[in-house]
PDB file of N, CA and C in Angstrom:
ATOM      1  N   UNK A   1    -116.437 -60.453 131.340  1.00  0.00           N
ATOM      2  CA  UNK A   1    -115.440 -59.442 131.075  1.00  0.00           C
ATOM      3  C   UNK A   1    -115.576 -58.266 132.047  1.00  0.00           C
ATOM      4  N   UNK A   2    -116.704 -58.161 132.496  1.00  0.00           N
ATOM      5  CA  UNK A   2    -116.915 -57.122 132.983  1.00  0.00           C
ATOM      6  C   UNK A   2    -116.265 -56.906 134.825  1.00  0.00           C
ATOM      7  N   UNK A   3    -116.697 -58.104 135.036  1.00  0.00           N
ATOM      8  CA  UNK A   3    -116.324 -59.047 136.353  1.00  0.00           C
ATOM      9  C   UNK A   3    -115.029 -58.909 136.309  1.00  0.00           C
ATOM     10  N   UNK A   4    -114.679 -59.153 135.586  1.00  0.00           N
ATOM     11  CA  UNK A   4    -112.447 -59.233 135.593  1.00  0.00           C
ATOM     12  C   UNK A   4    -111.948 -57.821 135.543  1.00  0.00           C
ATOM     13  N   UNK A   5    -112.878 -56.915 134.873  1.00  0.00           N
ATOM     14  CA  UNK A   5    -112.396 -55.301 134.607  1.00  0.00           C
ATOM     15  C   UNK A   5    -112.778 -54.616 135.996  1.00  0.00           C
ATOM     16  N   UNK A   6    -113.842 -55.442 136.697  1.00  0.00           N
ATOM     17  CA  UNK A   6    -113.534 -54.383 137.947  1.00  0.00           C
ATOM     18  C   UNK A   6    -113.054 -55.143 139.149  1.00  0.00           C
ATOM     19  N   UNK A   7    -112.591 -56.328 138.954  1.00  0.00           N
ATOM     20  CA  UNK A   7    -111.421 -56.895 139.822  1.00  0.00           C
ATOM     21  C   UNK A   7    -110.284 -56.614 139.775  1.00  0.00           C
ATOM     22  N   UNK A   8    -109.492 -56.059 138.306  1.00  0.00           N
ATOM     23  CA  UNK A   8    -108.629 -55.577 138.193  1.00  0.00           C
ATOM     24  C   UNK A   8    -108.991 -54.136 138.720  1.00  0.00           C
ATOM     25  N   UNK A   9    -109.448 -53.113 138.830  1.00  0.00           N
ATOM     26  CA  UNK A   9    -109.788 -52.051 139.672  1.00  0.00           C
ATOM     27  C   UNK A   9    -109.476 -52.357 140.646  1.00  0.00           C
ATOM     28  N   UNK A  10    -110.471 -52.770 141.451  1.00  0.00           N
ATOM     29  CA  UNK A  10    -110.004 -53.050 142.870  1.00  0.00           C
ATOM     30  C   UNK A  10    -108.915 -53.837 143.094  1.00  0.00           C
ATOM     31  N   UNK A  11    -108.549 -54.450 142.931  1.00  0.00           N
ATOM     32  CA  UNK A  11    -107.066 -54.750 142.678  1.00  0.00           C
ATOM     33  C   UNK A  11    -105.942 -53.401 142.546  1.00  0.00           C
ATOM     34  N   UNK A  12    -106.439 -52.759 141.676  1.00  0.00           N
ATOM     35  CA  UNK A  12    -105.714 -51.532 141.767  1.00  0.00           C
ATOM     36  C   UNK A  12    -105.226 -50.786 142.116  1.00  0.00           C
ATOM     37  N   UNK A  13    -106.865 -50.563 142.891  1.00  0.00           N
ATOM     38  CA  UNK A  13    -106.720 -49.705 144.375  1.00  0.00           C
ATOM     39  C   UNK A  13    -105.874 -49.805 145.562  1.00  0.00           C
ATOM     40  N   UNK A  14    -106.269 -51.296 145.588  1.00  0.00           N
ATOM     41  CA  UNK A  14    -105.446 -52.358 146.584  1.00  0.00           C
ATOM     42  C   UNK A  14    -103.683 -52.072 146.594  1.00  0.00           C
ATOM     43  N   UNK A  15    -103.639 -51.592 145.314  1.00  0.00           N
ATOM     44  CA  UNK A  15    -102.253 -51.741 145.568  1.00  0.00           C
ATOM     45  C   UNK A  15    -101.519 -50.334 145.223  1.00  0.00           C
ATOM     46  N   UNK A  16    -102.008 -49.431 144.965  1.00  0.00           N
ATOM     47  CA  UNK A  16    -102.036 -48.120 145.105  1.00  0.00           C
ATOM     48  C   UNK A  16    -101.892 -46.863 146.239  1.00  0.00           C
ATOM     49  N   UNK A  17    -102.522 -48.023 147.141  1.00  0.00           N
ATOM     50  CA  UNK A  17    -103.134 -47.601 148.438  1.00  0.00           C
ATOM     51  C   UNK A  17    -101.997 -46.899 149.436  1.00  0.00           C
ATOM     52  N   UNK A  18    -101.690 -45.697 149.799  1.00  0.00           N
ATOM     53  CA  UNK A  18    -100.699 -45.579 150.846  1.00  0.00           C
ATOM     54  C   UNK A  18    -100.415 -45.841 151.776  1.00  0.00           C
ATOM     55  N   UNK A  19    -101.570 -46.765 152.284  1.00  0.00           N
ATOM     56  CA  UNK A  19    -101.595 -47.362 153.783  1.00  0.00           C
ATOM     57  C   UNK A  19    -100.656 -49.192 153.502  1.00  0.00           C
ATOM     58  N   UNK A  20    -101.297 -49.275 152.137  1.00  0.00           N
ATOM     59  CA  UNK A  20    -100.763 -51.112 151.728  1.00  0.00           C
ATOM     60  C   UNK A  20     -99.533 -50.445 151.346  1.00  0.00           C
ATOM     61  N   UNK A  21     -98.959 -49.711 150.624  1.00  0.00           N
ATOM     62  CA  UNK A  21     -97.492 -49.254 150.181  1.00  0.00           C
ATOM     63  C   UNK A  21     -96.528 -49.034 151.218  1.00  0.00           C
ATOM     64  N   UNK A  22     -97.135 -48.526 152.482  1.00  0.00           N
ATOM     65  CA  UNK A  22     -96.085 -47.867 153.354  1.00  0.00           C
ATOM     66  C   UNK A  22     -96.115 -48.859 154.305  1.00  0.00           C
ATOM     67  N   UNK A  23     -97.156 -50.222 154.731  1.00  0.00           N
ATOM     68  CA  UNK A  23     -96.565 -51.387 155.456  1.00  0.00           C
ATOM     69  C   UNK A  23     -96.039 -52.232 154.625  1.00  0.00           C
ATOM     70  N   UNK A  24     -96.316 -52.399 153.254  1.00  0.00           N
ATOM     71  CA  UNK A  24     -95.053 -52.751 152.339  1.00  0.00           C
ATOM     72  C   UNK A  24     -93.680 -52.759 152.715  1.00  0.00           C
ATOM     73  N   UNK A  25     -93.354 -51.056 152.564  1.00  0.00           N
ATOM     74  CA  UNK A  25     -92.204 -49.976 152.541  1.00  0.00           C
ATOM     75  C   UNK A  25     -91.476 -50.925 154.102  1.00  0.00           C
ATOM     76  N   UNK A  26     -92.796 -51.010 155.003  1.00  0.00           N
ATOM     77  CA  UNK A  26     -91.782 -50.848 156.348  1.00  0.00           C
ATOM     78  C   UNK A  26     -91.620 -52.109 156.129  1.00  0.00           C
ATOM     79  N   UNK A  27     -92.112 -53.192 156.064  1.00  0.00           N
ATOM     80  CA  UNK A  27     -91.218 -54.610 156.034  1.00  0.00           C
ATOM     81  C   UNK A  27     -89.929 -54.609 154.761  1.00  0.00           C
ATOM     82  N   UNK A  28     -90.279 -54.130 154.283  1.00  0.00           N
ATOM     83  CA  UNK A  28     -88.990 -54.247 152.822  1.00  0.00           C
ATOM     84  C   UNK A  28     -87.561 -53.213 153.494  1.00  0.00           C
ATOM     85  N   UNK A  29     -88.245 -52.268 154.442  1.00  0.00           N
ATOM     86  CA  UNK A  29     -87.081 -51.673 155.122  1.00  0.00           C
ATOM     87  C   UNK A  29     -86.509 -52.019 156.180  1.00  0.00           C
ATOM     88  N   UNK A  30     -86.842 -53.203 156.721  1.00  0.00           N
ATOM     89  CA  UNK A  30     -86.748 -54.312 158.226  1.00  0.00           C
ATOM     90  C   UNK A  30     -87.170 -52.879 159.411  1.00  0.00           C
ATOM     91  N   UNK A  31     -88.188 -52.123 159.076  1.00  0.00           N
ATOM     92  CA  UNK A  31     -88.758 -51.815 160.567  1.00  0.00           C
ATOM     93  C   UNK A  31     -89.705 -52.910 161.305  1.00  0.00           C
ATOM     94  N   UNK A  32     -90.466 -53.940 160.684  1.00  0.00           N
ATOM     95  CA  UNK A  32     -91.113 -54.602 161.345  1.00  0.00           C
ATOM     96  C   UNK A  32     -89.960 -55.433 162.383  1.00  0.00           C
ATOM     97  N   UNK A  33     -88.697 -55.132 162.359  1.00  0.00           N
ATOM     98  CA  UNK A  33     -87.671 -56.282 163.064  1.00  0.00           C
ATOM     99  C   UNK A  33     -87.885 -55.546 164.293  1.00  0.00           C
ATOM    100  N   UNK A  34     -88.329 -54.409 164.598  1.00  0.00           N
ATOM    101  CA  UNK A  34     -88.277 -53.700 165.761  1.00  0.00           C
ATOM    102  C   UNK A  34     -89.642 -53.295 166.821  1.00  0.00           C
ATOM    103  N   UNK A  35     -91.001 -52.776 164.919  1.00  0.00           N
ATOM    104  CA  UNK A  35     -91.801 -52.437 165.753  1.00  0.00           C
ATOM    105  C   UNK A  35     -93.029 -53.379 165.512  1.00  0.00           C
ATOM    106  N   UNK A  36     -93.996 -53.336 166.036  1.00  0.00           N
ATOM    107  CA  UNK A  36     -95.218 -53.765 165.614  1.00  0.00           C
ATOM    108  C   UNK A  36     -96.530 -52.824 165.210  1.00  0.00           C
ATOM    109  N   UNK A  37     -97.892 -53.269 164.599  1.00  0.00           N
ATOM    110  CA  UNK A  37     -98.602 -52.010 164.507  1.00  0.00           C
ATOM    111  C   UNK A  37     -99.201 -51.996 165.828  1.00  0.00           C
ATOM    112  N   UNK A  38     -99.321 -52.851 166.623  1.00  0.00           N
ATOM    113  CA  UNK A  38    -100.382 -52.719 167.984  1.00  0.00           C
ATOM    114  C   UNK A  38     -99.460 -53.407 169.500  1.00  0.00           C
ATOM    115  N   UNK A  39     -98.437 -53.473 169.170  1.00  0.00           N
ATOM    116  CA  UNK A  39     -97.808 -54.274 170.094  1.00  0.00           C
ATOM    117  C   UNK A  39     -96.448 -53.528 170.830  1.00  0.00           C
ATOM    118  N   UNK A  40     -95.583 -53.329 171.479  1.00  0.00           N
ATOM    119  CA  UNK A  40     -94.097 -53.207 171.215  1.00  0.00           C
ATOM    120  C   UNK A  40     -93.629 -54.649 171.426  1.00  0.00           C
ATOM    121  N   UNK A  41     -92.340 -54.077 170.388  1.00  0.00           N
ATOM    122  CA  UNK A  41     -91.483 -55.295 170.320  1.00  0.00           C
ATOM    123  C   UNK A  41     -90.020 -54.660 171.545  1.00  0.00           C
ATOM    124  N   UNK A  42     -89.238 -54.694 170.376  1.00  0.00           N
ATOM    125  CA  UNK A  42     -88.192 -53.914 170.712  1.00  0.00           C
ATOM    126  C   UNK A  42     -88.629 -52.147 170.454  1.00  0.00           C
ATOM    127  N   UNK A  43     -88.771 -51.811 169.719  1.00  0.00           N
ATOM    128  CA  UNK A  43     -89.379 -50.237 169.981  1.00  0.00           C
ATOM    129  C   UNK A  43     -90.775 -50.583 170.069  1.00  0.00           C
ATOM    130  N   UNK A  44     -91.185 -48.829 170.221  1.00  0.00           N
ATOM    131  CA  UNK A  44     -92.767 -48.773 170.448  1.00  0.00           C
ATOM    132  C   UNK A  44     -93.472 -49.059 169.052  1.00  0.00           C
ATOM    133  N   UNK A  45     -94.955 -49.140 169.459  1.00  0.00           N
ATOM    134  CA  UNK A  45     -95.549 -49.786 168.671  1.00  0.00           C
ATOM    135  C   UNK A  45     -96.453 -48.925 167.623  1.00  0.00           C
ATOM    136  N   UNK A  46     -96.631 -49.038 166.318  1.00  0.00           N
ATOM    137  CA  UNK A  46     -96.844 -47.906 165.756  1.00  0.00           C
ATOM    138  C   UNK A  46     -97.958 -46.726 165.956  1.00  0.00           C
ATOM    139  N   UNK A  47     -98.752 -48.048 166.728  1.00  0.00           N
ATOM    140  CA  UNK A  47    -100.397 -47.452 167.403  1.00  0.00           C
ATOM    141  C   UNK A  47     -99.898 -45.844 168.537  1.00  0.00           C
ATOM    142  N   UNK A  48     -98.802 -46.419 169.294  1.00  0.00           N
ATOM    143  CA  UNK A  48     -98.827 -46.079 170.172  1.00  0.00           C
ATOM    144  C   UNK A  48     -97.864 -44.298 169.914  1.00  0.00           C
ATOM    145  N   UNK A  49     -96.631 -44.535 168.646  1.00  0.00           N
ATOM    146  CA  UNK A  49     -95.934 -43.634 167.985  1.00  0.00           C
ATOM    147  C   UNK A  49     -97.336 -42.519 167.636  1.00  0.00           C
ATOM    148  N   UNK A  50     -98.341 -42.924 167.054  1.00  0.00           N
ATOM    149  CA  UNK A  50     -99.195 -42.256 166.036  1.00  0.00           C
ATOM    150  C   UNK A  50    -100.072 -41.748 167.161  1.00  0.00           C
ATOM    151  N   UNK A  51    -100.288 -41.577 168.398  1.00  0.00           N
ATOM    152  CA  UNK A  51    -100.643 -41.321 169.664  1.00  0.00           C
ATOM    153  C   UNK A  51    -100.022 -40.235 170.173  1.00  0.00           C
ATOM    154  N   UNK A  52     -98.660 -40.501 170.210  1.00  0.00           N
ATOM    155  CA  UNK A  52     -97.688 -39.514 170.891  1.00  0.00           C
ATOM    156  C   UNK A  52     -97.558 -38.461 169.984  1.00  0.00           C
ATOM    157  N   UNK A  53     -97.724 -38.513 168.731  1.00  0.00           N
ATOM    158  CA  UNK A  53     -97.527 -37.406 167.989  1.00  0.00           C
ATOM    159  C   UNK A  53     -98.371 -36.672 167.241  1.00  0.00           C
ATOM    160  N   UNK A  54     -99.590 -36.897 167.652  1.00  0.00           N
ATOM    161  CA  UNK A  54    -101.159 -37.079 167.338  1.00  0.00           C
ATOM    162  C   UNK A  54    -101.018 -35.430 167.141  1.00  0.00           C
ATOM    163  N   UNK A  55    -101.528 -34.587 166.314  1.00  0.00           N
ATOM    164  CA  UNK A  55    -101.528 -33.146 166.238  1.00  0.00           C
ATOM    165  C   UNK A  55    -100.238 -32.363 166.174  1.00  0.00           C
ATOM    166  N   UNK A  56     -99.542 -33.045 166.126  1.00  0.00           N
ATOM    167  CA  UNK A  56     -98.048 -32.229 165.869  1.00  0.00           C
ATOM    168  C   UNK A  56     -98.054 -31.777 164.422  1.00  0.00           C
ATOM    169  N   UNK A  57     -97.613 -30.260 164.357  1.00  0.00           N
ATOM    170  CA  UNK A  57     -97.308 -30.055 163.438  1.00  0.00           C
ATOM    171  C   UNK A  57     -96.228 -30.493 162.601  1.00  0.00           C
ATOM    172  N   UNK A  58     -95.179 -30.446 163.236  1.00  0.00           N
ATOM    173  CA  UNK A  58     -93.659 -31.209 162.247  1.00  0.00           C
ATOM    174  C   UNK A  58     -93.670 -32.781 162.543  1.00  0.00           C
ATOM    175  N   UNK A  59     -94.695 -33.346 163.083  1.00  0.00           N
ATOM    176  CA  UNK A  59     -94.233 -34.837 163.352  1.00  0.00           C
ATOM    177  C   UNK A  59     -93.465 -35.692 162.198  1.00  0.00           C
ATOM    178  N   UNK A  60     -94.667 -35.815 160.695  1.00  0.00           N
ATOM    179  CA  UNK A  60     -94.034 -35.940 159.535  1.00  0.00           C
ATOM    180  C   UNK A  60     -92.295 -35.617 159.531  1.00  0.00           C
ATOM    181  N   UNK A  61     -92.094 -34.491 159.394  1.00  0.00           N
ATOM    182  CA  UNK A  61     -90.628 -34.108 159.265  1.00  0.00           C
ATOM    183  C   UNK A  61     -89.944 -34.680 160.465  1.00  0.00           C
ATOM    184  N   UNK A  62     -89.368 -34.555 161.815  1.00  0.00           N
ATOM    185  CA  UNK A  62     -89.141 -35.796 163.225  1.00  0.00           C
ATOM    186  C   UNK A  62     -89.490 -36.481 163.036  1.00  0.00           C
ATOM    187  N   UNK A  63     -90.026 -37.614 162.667  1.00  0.00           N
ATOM    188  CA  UNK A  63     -90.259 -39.008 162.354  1.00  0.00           C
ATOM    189  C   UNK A  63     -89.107 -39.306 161.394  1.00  0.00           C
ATOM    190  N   UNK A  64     -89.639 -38.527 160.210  1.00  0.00           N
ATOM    191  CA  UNK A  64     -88.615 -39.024 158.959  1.00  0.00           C
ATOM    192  C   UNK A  64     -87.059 -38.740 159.606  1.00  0.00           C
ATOM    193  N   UNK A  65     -86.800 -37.771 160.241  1.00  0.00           N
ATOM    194  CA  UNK A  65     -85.563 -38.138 160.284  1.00  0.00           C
ATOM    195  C   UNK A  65     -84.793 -38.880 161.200  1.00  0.00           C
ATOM    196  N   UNK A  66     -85.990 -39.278 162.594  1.00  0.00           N
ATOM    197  CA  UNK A  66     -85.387 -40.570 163.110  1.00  0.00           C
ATOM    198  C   UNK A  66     -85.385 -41.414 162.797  1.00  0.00           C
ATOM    199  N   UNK A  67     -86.454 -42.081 161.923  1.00  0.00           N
ATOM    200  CA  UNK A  67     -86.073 -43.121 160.707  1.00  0.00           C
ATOM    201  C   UNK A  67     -85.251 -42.656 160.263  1.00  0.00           C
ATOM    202  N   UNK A  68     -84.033 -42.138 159.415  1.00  0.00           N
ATOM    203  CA  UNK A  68     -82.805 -41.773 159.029  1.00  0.00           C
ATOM    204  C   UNK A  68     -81.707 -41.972 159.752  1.00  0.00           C
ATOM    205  N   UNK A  69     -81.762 -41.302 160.895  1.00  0.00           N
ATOM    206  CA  UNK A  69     -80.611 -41.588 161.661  1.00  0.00           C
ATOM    207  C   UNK A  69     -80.767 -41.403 162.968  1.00  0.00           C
ATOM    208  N   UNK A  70     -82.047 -42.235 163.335  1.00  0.00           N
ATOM    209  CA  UNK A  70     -82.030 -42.998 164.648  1.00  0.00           C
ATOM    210  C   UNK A  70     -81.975 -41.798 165.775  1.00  0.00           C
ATOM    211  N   UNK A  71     -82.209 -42.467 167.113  1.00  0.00           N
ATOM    212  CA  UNK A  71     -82.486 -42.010 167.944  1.00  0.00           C
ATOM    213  C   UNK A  71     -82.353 -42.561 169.293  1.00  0.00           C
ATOM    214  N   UNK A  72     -82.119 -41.708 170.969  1.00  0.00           N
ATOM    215  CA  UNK A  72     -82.458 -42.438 171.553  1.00  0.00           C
ATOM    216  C   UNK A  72     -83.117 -41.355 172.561  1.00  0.00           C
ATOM    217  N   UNK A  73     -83.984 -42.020 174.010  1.00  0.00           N
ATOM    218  CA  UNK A  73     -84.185 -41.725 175.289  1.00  0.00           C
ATOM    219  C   UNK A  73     -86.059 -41.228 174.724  1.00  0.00           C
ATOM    220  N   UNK A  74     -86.212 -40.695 173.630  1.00  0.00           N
ATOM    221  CA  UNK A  74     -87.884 -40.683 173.808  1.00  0.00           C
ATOM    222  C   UNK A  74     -88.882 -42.131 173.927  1.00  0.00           C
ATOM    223  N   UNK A  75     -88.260 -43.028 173.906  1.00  0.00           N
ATOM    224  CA  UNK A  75     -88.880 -44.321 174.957  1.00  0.00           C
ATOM    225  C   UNK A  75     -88.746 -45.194 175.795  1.00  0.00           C
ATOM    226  N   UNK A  76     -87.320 -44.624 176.220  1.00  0.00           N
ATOM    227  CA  UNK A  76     -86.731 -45.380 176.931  1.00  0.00           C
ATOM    228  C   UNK A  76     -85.186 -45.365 176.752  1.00  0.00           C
ATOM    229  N   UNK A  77     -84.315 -46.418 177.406  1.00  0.00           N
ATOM    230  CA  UNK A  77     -83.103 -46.370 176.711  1.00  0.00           C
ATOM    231  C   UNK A  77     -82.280 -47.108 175.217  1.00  0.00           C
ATOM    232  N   UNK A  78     -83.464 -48.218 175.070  1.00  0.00           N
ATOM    233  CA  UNK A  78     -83.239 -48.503 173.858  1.00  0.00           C
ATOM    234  C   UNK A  78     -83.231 -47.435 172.612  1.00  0.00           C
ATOM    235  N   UNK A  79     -81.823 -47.373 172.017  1.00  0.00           N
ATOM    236  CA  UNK A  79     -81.755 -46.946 171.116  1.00  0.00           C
ATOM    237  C   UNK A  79     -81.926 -47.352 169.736  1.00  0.00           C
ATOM    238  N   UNK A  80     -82.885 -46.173 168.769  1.00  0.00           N
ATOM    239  CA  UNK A  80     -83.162 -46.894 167.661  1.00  0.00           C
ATOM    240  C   UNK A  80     -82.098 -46.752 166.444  1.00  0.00           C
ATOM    241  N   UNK A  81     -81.752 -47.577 165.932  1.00  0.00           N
ATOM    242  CA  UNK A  81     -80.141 -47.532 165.236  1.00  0.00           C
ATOM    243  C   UNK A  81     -80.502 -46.335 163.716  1.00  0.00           C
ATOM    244  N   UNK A  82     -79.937 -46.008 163.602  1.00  0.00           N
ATOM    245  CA  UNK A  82     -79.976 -44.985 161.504  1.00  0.00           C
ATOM    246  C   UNK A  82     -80.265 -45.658 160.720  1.00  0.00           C
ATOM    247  N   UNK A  83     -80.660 -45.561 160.309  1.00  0.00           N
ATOM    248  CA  UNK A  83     -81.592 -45.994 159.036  1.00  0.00           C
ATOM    249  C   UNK A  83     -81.129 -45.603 157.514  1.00  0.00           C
ATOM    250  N   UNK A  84     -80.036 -45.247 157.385  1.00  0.00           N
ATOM    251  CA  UNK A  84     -79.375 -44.571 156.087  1.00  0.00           C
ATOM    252  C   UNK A  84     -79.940 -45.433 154.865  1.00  0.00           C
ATOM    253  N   UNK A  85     -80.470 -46.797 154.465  1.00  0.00           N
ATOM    254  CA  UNK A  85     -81.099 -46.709 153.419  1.00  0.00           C
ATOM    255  C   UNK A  85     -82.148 -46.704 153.280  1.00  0.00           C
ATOM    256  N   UNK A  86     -82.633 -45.422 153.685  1.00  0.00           N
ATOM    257  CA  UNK A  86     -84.332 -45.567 153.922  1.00  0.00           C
ATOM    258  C   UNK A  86     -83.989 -43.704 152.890  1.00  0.00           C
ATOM    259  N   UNK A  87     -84.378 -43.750 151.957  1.00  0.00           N
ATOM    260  CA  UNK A  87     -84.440 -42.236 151.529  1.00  0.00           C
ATOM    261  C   UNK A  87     -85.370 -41.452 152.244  1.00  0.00           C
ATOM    262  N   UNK A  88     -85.515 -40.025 151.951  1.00  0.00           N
ATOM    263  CA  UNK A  88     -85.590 -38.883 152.776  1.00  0.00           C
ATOM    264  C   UNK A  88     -87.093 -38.881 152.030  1.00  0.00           C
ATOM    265  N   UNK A  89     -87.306 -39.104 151.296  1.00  0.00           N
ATOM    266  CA  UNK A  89     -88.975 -39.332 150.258  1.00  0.00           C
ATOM    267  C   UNK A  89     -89.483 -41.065 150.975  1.00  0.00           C
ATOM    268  N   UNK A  90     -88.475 -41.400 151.253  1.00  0.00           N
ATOM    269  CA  UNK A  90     -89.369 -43.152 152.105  1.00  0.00           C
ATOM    270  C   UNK A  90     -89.767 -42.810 153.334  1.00  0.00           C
ATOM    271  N   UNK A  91     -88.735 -42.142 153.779  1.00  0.00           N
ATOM    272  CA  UNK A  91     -88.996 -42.130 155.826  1.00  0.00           C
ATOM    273  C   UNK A  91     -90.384 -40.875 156.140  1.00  0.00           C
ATOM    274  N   UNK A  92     -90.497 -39.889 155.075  1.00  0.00           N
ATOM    275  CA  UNK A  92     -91.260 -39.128 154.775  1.00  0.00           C
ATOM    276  C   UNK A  92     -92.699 -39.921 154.983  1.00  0.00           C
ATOM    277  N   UNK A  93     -92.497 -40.706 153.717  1.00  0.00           N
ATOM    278  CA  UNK A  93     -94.174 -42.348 153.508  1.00  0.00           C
ATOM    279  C   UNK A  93     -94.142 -42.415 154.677  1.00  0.00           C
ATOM    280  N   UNK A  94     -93.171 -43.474 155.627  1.00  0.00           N
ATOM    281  CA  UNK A  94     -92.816 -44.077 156.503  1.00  0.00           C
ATOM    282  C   UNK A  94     -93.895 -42.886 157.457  1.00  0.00           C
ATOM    283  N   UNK A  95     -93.138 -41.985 157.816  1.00  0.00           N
ATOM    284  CA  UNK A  95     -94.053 -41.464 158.942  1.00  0.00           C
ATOM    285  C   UNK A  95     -95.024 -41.435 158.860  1.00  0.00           C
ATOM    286  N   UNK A  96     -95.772 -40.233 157.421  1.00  0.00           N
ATOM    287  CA  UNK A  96     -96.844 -40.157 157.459  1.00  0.00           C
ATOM    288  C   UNK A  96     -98.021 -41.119 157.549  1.00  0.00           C
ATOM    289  N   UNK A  97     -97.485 -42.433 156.783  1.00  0.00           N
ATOM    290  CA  UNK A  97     -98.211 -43.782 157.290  1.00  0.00           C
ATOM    291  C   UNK A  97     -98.233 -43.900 158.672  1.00  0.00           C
ATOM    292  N   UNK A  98     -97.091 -44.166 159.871  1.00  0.00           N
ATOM    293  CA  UNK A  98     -97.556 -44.336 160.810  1.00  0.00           C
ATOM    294  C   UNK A  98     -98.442 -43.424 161.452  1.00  0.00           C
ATOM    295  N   UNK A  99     -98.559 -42.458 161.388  1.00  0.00           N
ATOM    296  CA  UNK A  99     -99.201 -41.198 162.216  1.00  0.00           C
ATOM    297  C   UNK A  99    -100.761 -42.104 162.138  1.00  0.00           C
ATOM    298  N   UNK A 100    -101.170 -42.508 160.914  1.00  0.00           N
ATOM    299  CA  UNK A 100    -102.351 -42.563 160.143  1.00  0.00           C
ATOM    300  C   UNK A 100    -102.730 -44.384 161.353  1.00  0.00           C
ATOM    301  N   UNK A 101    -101.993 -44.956 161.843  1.00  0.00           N
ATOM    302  CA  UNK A 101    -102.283 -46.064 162.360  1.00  0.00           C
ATOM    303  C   UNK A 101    -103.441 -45.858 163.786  1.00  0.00           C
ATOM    304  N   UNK A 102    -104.366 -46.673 164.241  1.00  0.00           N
ATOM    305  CA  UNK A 102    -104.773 -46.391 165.401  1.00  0.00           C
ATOM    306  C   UNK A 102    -104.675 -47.520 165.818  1.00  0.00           C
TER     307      UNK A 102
END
């Protein structure tokens, strides 16, 4: 019993976690169709996002709202399309998770 009570814990944790919630978040929101965590695909790669914005104070807030409604020319000319069903409390997760990637 005891064995199952702290598997369910960690289990818990596991899924609690803001790092497992917000690569959740980004496949359930089709950002993985674009980025990768260590790679670029079609955009940059999240390693590389969480780099560029490394010590920014408003990054959180600019992130979330180019997840919202997109962007172009800070990597190039691919433009990244709006994101309108991504709420303003998701793209929020969304960033602050990526920042957190290395």
């Amino acid at each position: 019993m005891k064995t199952l009570l702290a598997l369910t814990a960690v289990a818990g944790l596991f899924a609690a976690s803001p790092a497992f919630a917000s690569a959740e978040l980004a496949q359930k929101k089709n950002c993985m169709a674009c980025h990768a965590m260590d790679k670029k695909l079609v955009g940059p790669s999240y390693k590389d996002v969480a780099a560029k914005y490394a010590g920014q104070a408003n990054a959180v807030e600019n992130l979330a709202q180019k997840i919202i409604k997109g962007g172009v020319g800070v990597w190039g000319p691919v433009p990244m399309p709006a994101n309108p069903a991504v709420s303003e409390a998701e793209a929020k997760q969304l960033a602050a998770w990526v920042l957190t990637v290395k």
